[in-house]
Protein backbone atom coordinates (compact mmCIF):
# COMPACT_ATOMS: atom_id res chain seq x y z
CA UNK A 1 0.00 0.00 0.00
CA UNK A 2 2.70 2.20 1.19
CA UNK A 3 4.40 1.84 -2.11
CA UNK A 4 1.31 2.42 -4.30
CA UNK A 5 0.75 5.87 -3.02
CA UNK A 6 4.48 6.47 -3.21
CA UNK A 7 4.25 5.67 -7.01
CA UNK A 8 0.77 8.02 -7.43
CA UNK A 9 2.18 10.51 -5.67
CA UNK A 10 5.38 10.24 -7.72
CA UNK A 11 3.02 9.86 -10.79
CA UNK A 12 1.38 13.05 -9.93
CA UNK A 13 4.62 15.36 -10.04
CA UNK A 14 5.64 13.93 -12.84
CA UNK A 15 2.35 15.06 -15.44
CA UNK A 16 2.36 18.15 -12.73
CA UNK A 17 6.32 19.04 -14.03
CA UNK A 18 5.26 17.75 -17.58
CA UNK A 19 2.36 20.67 -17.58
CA UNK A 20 4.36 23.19 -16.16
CA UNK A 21 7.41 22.38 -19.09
CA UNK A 22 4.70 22.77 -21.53
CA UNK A 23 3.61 25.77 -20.38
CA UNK A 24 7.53 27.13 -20.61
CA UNK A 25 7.71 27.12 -24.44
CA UNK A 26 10.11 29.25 -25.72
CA UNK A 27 10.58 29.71 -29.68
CA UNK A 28 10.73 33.43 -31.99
CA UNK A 29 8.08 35.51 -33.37
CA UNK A 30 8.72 35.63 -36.96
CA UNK A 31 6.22 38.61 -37.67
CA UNK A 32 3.71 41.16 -35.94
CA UNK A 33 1.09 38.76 -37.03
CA UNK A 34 2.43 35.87 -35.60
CA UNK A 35 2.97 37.44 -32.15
CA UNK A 36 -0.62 38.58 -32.31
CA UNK A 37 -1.31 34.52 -33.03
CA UNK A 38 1.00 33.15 -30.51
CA UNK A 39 2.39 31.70 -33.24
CA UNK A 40 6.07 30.46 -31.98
CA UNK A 41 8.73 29.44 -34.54
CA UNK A 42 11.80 27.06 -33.22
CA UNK A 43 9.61 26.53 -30.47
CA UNK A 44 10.23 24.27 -27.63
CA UNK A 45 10.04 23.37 -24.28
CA UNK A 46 13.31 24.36 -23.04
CA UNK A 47 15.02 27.38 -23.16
CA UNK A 48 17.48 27.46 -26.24
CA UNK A 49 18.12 31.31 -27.10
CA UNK A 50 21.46 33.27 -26.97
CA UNK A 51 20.50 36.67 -27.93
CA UNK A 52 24.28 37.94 -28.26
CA UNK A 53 23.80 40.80 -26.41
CA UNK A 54 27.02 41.58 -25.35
CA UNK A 55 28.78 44.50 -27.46
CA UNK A 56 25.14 45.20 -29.52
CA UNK A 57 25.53 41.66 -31.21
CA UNK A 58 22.54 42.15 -34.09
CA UNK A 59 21.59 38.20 -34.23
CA UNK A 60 20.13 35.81 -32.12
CA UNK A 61 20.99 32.03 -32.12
CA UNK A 62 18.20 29.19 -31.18
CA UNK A 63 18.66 25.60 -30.96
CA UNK A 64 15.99 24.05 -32.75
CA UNK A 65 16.31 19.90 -33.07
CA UNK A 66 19.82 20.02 -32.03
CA UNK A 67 20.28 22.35 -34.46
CA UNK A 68 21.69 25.79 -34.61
CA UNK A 69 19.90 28.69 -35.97
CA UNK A 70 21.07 32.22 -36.83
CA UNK A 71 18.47 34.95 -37.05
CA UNK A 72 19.15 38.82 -37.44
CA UNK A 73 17.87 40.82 -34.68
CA UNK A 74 16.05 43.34 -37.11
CA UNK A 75 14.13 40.69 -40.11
CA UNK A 76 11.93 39.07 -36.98
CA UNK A 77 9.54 40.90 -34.12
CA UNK A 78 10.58 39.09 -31.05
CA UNK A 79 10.49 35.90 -28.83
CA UNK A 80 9.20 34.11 -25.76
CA UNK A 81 11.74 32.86 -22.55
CA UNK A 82 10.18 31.43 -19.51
CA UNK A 83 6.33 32.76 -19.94
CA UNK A 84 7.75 36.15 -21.24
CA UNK A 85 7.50 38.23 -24.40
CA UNK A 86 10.07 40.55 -25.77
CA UNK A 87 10.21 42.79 -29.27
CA UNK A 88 12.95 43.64 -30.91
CA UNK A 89 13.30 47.22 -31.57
CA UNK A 90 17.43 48.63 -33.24
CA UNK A 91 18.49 44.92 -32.09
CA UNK A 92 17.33 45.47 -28.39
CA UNK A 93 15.07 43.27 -26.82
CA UNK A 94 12.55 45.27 -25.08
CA UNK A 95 10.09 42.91 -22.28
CA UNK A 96 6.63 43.46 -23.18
CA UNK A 97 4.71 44.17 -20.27
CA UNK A 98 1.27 45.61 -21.37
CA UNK A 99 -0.82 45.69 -24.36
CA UNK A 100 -3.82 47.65 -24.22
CA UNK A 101 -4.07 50.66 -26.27
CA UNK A 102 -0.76 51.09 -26.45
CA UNK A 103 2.71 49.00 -25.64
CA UNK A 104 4.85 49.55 -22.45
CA UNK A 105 7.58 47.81 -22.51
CA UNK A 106 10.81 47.58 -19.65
CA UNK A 107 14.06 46.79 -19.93
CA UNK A 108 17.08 46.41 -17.73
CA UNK A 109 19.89 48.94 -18.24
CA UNK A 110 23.42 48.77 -16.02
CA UNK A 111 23.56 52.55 -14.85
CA UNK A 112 26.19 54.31 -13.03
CA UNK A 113 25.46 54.16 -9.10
CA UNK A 114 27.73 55.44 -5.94
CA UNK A 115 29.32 52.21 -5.67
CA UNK A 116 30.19 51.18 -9.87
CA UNK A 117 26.78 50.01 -12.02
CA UNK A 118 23.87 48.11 -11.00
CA UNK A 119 20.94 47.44 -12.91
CA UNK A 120 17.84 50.01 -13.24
CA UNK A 121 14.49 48.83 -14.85
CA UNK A 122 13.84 51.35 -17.30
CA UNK A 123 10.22 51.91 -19.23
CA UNK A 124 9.87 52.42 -23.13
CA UNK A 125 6.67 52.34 -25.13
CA UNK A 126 4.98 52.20 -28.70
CA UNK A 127 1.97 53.45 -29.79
CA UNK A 128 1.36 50.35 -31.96
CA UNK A 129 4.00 47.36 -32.87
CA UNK A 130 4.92 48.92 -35.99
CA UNK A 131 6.01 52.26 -34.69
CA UNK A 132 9.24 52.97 -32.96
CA UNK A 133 10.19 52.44 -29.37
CA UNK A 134 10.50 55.07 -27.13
CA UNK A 135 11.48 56.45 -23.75
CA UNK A 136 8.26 56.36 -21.76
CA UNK A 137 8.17 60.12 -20.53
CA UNK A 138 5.61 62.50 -20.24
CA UNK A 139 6.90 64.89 -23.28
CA UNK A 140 7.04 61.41 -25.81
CA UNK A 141 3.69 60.73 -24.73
CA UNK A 142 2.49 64.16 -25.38
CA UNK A 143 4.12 64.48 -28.65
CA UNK A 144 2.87 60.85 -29.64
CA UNK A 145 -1.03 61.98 -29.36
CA UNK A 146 -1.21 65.62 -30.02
CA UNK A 147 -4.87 65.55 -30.81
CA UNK A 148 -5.91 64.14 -27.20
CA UNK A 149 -5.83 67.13 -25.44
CA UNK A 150 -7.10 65.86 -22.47
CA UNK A 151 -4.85 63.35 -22.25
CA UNK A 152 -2.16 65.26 -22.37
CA UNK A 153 -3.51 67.57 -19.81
CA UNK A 154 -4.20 64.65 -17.71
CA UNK A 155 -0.83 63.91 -17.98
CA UNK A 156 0.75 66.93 -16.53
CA UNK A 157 -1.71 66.92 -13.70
CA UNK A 158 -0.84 63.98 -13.02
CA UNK A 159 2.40 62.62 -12.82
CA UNK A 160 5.27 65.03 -11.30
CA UNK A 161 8.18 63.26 -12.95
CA UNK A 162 8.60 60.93 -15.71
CA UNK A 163 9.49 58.02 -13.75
CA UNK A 164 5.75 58.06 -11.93
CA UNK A 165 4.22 56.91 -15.22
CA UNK A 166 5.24 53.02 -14.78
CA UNK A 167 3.06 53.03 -11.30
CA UNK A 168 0.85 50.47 -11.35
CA UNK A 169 -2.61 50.32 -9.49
CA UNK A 170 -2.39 46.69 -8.02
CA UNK A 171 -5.66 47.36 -6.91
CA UNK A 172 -7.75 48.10 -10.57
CA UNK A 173 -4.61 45.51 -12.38
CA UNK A 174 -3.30 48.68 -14.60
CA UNK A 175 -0.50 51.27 -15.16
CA UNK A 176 -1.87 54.60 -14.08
CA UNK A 177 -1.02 55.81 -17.32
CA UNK A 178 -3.43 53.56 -19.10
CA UNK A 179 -6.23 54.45 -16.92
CA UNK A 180 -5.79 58.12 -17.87
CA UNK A 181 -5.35 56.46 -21.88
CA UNK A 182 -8.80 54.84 -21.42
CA UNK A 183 -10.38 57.40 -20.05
CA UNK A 184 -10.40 59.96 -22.38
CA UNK A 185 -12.09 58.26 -25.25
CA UNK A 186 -10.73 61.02 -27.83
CA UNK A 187 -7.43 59.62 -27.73
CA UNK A 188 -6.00 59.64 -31.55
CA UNK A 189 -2.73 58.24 -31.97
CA UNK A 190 0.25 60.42 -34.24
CA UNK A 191 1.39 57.38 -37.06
CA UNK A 192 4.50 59.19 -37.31
């Protein structure tokens, strides 16, 4: 008896680490679309990416059926590592964090502190996946809808500095900055 339940029990984290591996996958986004799909290429199960990041390396290598595969940085959109997905924007990988309306994005940068570097989670954001990525500050923001005035406005009001606009309401789920997005239904992006 005491051997049956051993082997059920053993049974059990076995399918339970099988489901969690499967939820893992990791692969690349060829295209917009394909993110949009969840459509992963050279996907798998385990993680198998070296983005070459050191000294601005433009390609990224996956291992795809024990294979190697080379793909420039700038001819796909992005990938997915451990539940995660990043876009490529000038051959940096930038984390998507939310969708709605319009992309924020973070991304680690080493910056100069009292004691040598440490790392700094800095924000970015596009209006849309096709336009470029950019410093998520008040003034970008502004210039990137020009026609929602009061979303600009509410802007200002606001937020005091530039790095209040990645707080997040745990509360209501959202960044602040997205509630004040959604809230002023006049909000008409610049496709510049």
């Amino acid at each position: 008896m005491k051997t049956s339940i051993k082997v059920l029990f053993a049974a059990i984290l076995m399918i339970q680490g099988l489901g969690l591996k499967a939820q893992n996958t990791t692969g690349v986004y060829l295209t917009e679309n394909d993110y949009k799909d969840h459509k992963l290429t050279y996907a798998s199960n385990t993680d198998k990416i070296q983005l070459n990041e050191f000294f601005g390396g433009n390609t990224i290598a996956v291992v795809n059926e024990g294979k190697k595969v080379n793909l420039n940085k700038n001819q796909i959109f992005g990938y997915r590592l451990a539940n995660q997905d990043y876009r490529f924007y000038n051959n940096t990988a930038y984390k998507i964090i939310d969708t709605a309306g319009f992309t924020i994005y973070s991304r680690e940068k080493l910056t100069q502190q009292a004691k040598g570097y440490a790392p700094v989670v800095k924000y970015f954001y596009s209006v849309n996946n096709k336009q470029a990525v950019k410093d998520l500050t008040v003034a970008n923001l502004t210039a990137s809808f020009p026609k929602a005035t009061d979303f600009r406005y509410s802007l200002q009001n606001n937020f005091r500095n530039d790095a209040e606009l990645a707080s997040y309401d745990k509360v209501a789920k959202q960044y602040e900055v997205k509630y004040l997005y959604f809230a002023h239904k006049s909000v008409i992006a610049n496709n510049q």
